[in-house]
N, C-alpha and C. Protein backbone atom coordinates (compact mmCIF):
# COMPACT_ATOMS: atom_id res chain seq x y z
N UNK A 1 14.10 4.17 14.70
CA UNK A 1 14.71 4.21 13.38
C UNK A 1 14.64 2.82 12.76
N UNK A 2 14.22 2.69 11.36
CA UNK A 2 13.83 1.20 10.68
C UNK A 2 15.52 1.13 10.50
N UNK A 3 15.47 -0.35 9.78
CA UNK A 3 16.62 -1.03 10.09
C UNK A 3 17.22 -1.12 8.46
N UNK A 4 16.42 -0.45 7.54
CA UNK A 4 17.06 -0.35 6.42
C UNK A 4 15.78 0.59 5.86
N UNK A 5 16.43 1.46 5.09
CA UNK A 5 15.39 2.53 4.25
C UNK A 5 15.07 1.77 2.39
N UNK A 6 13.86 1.72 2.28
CA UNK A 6 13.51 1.64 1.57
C UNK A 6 11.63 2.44 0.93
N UNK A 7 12.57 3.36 0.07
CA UNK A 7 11.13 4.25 -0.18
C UNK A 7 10.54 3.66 -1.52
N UNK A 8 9.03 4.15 -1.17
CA UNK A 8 8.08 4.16 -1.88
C UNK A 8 8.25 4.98 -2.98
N UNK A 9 8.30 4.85 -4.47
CA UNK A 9 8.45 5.88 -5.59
C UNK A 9 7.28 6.61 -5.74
N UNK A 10 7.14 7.76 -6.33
CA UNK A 10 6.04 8.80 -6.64
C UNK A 10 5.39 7.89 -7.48
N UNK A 11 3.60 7.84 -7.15
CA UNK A 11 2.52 7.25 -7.60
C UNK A 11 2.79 6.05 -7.77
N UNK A 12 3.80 5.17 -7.23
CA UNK A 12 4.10 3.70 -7.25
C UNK A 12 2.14 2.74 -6.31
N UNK A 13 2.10 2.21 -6.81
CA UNK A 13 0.53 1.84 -5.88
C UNK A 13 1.57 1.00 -4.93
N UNK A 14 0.36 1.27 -3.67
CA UNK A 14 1.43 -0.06 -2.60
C UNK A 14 1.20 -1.40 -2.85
N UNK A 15 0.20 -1.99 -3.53
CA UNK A 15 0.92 -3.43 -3.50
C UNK A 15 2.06 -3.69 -4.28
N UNK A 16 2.45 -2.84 -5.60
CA UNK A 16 3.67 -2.58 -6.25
C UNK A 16 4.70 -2.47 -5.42
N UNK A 17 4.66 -1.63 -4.14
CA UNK A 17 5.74 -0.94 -3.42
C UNK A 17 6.27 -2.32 -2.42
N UNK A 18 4.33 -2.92 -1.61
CA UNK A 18 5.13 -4.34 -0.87
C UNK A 18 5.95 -4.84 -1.55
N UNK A 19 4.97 -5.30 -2.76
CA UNK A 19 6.19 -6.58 -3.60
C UNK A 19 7.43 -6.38 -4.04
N UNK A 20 7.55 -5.10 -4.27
CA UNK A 20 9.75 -4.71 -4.23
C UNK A 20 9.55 -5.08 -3.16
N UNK A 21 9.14 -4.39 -1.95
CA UNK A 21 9.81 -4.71 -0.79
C UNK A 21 10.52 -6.18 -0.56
N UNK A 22 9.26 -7.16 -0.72
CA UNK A 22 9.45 -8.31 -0.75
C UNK A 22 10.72 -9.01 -0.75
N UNK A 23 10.34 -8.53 -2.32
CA UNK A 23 11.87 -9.15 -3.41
C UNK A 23 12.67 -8.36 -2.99
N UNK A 24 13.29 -7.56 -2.46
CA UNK A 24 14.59 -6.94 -1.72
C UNK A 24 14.87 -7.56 -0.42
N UNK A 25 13.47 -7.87 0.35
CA UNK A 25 13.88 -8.54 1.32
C UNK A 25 14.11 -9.96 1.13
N UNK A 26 14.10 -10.94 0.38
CA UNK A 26 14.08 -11.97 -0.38
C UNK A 26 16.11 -12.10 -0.67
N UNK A 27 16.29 -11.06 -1.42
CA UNK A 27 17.57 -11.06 -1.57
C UNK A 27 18.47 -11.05 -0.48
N UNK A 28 18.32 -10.13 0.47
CA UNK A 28 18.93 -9.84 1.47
C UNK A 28 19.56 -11.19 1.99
N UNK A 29 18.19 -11.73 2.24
CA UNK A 29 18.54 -13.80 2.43
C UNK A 29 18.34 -13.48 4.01
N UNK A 30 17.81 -12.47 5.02
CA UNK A 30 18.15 -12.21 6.18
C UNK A 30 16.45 -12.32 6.98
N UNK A 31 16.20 -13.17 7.58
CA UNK A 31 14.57 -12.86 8.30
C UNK A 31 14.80 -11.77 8.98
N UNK A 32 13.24 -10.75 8.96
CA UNK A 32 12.57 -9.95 9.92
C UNK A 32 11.79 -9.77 10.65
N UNK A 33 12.03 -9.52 11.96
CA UNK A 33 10.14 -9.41 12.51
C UNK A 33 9.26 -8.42 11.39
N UNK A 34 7.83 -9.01 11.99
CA UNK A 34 6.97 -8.50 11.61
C UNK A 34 7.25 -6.68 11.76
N UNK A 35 7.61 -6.51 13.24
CA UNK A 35 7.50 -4.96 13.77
C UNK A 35 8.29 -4.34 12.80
N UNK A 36 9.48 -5.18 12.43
CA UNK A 36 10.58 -4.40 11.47
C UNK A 36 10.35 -4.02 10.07
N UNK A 37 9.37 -5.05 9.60
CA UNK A 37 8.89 -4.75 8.37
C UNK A 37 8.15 -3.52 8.18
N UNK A 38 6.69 -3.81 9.71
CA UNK A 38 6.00 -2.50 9.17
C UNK A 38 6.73 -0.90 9.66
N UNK A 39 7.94 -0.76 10.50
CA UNK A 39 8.60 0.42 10.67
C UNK A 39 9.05 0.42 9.21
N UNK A 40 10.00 0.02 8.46
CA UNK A 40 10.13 0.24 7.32
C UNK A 40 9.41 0.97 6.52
N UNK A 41 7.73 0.00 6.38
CA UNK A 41 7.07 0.90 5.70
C UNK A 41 6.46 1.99 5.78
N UNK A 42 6.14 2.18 6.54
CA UNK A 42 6.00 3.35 7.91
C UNK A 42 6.55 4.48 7.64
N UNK A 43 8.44 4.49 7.76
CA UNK A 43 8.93 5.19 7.72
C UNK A 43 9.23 5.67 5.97
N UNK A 44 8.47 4.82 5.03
CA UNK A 44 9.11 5.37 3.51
C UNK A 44 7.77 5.38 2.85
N UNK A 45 6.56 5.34 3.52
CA UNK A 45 5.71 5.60 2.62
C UNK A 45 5.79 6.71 1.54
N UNK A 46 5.13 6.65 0.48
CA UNK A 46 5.10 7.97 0.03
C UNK A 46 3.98 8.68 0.71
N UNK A 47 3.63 10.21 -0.24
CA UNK A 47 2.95 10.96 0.29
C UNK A 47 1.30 10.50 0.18
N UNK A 48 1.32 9.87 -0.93
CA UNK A 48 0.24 9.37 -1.07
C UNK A 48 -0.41 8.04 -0.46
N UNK A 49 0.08 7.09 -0.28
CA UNK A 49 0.14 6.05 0.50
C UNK A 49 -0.05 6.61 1.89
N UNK A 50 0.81 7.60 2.58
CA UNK A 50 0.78 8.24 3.72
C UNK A 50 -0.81 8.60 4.12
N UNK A 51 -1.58 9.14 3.43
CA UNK A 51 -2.81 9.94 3.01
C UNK A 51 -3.86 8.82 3.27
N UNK A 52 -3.64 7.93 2.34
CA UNK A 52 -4.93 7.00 1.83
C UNK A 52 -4.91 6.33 3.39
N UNK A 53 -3.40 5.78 3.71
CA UNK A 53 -3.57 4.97 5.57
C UNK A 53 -4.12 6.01 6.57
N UNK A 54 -4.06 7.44 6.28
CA UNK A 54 -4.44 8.15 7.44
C UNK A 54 -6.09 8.31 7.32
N UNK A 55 -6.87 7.69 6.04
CA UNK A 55 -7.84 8.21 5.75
C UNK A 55 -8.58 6.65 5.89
N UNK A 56 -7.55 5.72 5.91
CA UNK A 56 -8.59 4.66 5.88
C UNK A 56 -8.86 4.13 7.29
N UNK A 57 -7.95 4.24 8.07
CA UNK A 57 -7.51 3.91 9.35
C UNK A 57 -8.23 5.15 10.63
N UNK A 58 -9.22 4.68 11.09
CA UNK A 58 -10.09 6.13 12.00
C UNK A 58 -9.13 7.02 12.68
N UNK A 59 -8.41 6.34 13.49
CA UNK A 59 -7.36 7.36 14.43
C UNK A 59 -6.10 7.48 13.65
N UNK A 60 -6.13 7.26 12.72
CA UNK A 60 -5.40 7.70 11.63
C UNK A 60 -3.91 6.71 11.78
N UNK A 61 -2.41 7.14 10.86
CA UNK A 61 -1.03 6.51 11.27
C UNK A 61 -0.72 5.77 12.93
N UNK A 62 -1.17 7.06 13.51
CA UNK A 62 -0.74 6.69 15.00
C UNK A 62 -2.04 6.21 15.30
N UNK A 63 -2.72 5.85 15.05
CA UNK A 63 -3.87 4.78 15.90
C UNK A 63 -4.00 3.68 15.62
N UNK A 64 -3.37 3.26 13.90
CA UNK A 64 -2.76 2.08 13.39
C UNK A 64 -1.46 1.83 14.42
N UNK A 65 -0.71 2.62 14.61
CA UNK A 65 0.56 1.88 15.26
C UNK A 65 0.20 1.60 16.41
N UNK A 66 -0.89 1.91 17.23
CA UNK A 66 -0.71 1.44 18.48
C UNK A 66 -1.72 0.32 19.07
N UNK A 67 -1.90 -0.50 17.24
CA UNK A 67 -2.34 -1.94 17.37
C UNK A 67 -0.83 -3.61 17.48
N UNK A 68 -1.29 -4.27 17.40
CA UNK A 68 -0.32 -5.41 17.43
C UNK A 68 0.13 -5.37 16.22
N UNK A 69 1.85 -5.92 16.40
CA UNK A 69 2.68 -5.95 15.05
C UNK A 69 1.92 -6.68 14.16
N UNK A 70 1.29 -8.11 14.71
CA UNK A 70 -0.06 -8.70 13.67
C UNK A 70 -1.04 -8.15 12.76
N UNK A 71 -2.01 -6.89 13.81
CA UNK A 71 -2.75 -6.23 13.01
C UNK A 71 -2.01 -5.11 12.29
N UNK A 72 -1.02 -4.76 12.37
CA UNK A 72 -0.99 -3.30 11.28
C UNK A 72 -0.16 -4.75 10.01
N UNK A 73 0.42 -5.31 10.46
CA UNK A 73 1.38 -6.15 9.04
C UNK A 73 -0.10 -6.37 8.47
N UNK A 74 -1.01 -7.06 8.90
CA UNK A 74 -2.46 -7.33 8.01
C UNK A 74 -2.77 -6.85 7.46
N UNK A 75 -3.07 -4.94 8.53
CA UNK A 75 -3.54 -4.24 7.55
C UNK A 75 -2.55 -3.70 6.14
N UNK A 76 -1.35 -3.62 5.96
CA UNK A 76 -1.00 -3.68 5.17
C UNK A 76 -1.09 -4.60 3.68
N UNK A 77 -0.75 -5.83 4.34
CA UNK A 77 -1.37 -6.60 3.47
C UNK A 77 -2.60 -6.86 2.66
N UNK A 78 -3.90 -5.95 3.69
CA UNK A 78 -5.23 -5.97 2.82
C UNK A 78 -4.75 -4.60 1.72
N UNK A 79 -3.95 -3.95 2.41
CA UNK A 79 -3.94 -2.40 2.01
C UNK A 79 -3.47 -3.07 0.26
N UNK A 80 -2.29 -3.59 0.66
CA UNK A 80 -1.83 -4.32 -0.86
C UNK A 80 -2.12 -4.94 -1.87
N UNK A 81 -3.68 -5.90 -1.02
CA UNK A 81 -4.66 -6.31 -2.32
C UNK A 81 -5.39 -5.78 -2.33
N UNK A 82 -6.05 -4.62 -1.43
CA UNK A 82 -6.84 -3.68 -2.24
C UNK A 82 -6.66 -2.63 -3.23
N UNK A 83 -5.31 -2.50 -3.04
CA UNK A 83 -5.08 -1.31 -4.11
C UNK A 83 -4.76 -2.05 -5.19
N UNK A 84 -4.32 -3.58 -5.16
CA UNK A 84 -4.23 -4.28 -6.53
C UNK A 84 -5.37 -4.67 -6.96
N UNK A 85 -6.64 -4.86 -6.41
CA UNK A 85 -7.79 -4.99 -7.16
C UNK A 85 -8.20 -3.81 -7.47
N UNK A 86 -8.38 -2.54 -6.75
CA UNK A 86 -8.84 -1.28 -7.51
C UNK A 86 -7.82 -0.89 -8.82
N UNK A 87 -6.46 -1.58 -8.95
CA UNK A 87 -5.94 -1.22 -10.30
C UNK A 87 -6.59 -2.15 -11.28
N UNK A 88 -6.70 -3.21 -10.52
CA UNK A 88 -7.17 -4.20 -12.29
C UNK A 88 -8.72 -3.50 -12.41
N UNK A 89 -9.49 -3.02 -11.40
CA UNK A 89 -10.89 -2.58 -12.10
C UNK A 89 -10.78 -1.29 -12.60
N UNK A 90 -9.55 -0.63 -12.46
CA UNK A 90 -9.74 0.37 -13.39
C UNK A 90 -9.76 0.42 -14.64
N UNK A 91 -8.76 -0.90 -14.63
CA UNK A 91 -8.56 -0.92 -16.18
C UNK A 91 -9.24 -2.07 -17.13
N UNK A 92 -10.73 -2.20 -16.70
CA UNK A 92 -11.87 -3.01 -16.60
C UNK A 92 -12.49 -1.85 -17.39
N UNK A 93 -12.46 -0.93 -16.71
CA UNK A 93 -13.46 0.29 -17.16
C UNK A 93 -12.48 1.40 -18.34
N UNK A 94 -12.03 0.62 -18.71
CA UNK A 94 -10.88 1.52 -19.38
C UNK A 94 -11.21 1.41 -20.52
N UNK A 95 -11.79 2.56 -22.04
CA UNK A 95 -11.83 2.36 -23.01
C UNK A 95 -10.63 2.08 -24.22
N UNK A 96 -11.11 0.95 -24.64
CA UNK A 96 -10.12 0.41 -25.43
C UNK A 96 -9.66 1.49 -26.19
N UNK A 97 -10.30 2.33 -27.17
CA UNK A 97 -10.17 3.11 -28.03
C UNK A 97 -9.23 4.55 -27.79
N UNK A 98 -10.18 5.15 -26.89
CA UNK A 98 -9.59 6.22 -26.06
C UNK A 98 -8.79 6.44 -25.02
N UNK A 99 -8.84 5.46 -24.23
CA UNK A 99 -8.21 4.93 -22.89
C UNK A 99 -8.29 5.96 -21.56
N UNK A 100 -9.70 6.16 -22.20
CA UNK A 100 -10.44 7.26 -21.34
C UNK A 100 -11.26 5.81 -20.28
N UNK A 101 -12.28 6.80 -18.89
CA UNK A 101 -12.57 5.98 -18.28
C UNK A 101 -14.22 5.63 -18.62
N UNK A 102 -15.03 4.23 -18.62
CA UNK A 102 -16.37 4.69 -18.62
C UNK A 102 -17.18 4.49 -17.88
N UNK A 103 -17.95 5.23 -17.10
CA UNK A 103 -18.68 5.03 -16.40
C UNK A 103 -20.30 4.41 -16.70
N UNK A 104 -20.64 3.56 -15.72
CA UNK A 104 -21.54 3.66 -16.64
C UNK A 104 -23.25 3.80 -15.27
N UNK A 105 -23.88 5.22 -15.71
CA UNK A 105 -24.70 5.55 -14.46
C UNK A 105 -24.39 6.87 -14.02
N UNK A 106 -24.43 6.77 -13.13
CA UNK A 106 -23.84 8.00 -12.23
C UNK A 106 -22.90 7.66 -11.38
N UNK A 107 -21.68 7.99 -11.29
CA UNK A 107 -20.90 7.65 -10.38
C UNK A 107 -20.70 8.05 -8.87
N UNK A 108 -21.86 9.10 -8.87
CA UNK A 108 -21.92 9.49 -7.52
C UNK A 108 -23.12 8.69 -6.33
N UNK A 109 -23.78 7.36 -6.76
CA UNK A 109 -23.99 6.84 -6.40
C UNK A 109 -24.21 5.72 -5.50
């Protein structure tokens, strides 16, 4: 059982979700291990976040957890700037006008 609940909001992206985390844990004024952090997140992912780690990770949630508190906090952390760079390039490709998306090519490429 994590040592304080803190969930992930519907379609919140996770580097959005670390950085509350952060700043809540920031306030608290209280250090954590590493292990404690990633049970936390662990335990409040959303459904979607839940999905994308089981899909990015080969042996999926549980094959992430049964690396070192080092490697899963990492992988989180890449998890957090990757989903913050796939938001700023979305909205790279984002038409000013319409605020539709544009591709440009084939996207199945």
């Amino acid at each position: 059982m994590s040592i304080f609940t803190f969930p992930q909001f519907k379609h919140e992206p996770f580097w959005g979700y670390l950085s509350r985390l952060n700043n809540y844990r920031a306030q608290l004024n209280q250090s954590f291990q590493k292990w404690e952090i990633c049970e936390v997140i662990v335990m409040d992912l959303s459904v979607e976040s839940r999905s994308h780690v089981e899909f990015m990770h080969p042996r999926g949630l549980l094959g992430l957890l049964s690396k070192t508190q080092d490697e899963v906090y990492d992988f989180f952390e890449k998890l957090a700037w990757d989903t913050y760079e796939f938001e700023q390039a979305k909205e790279t490709f984002r038409c000013p006008t319409h605020g539709e998306y544009v591709f440009h090519g084939n996207p199945y490429h």
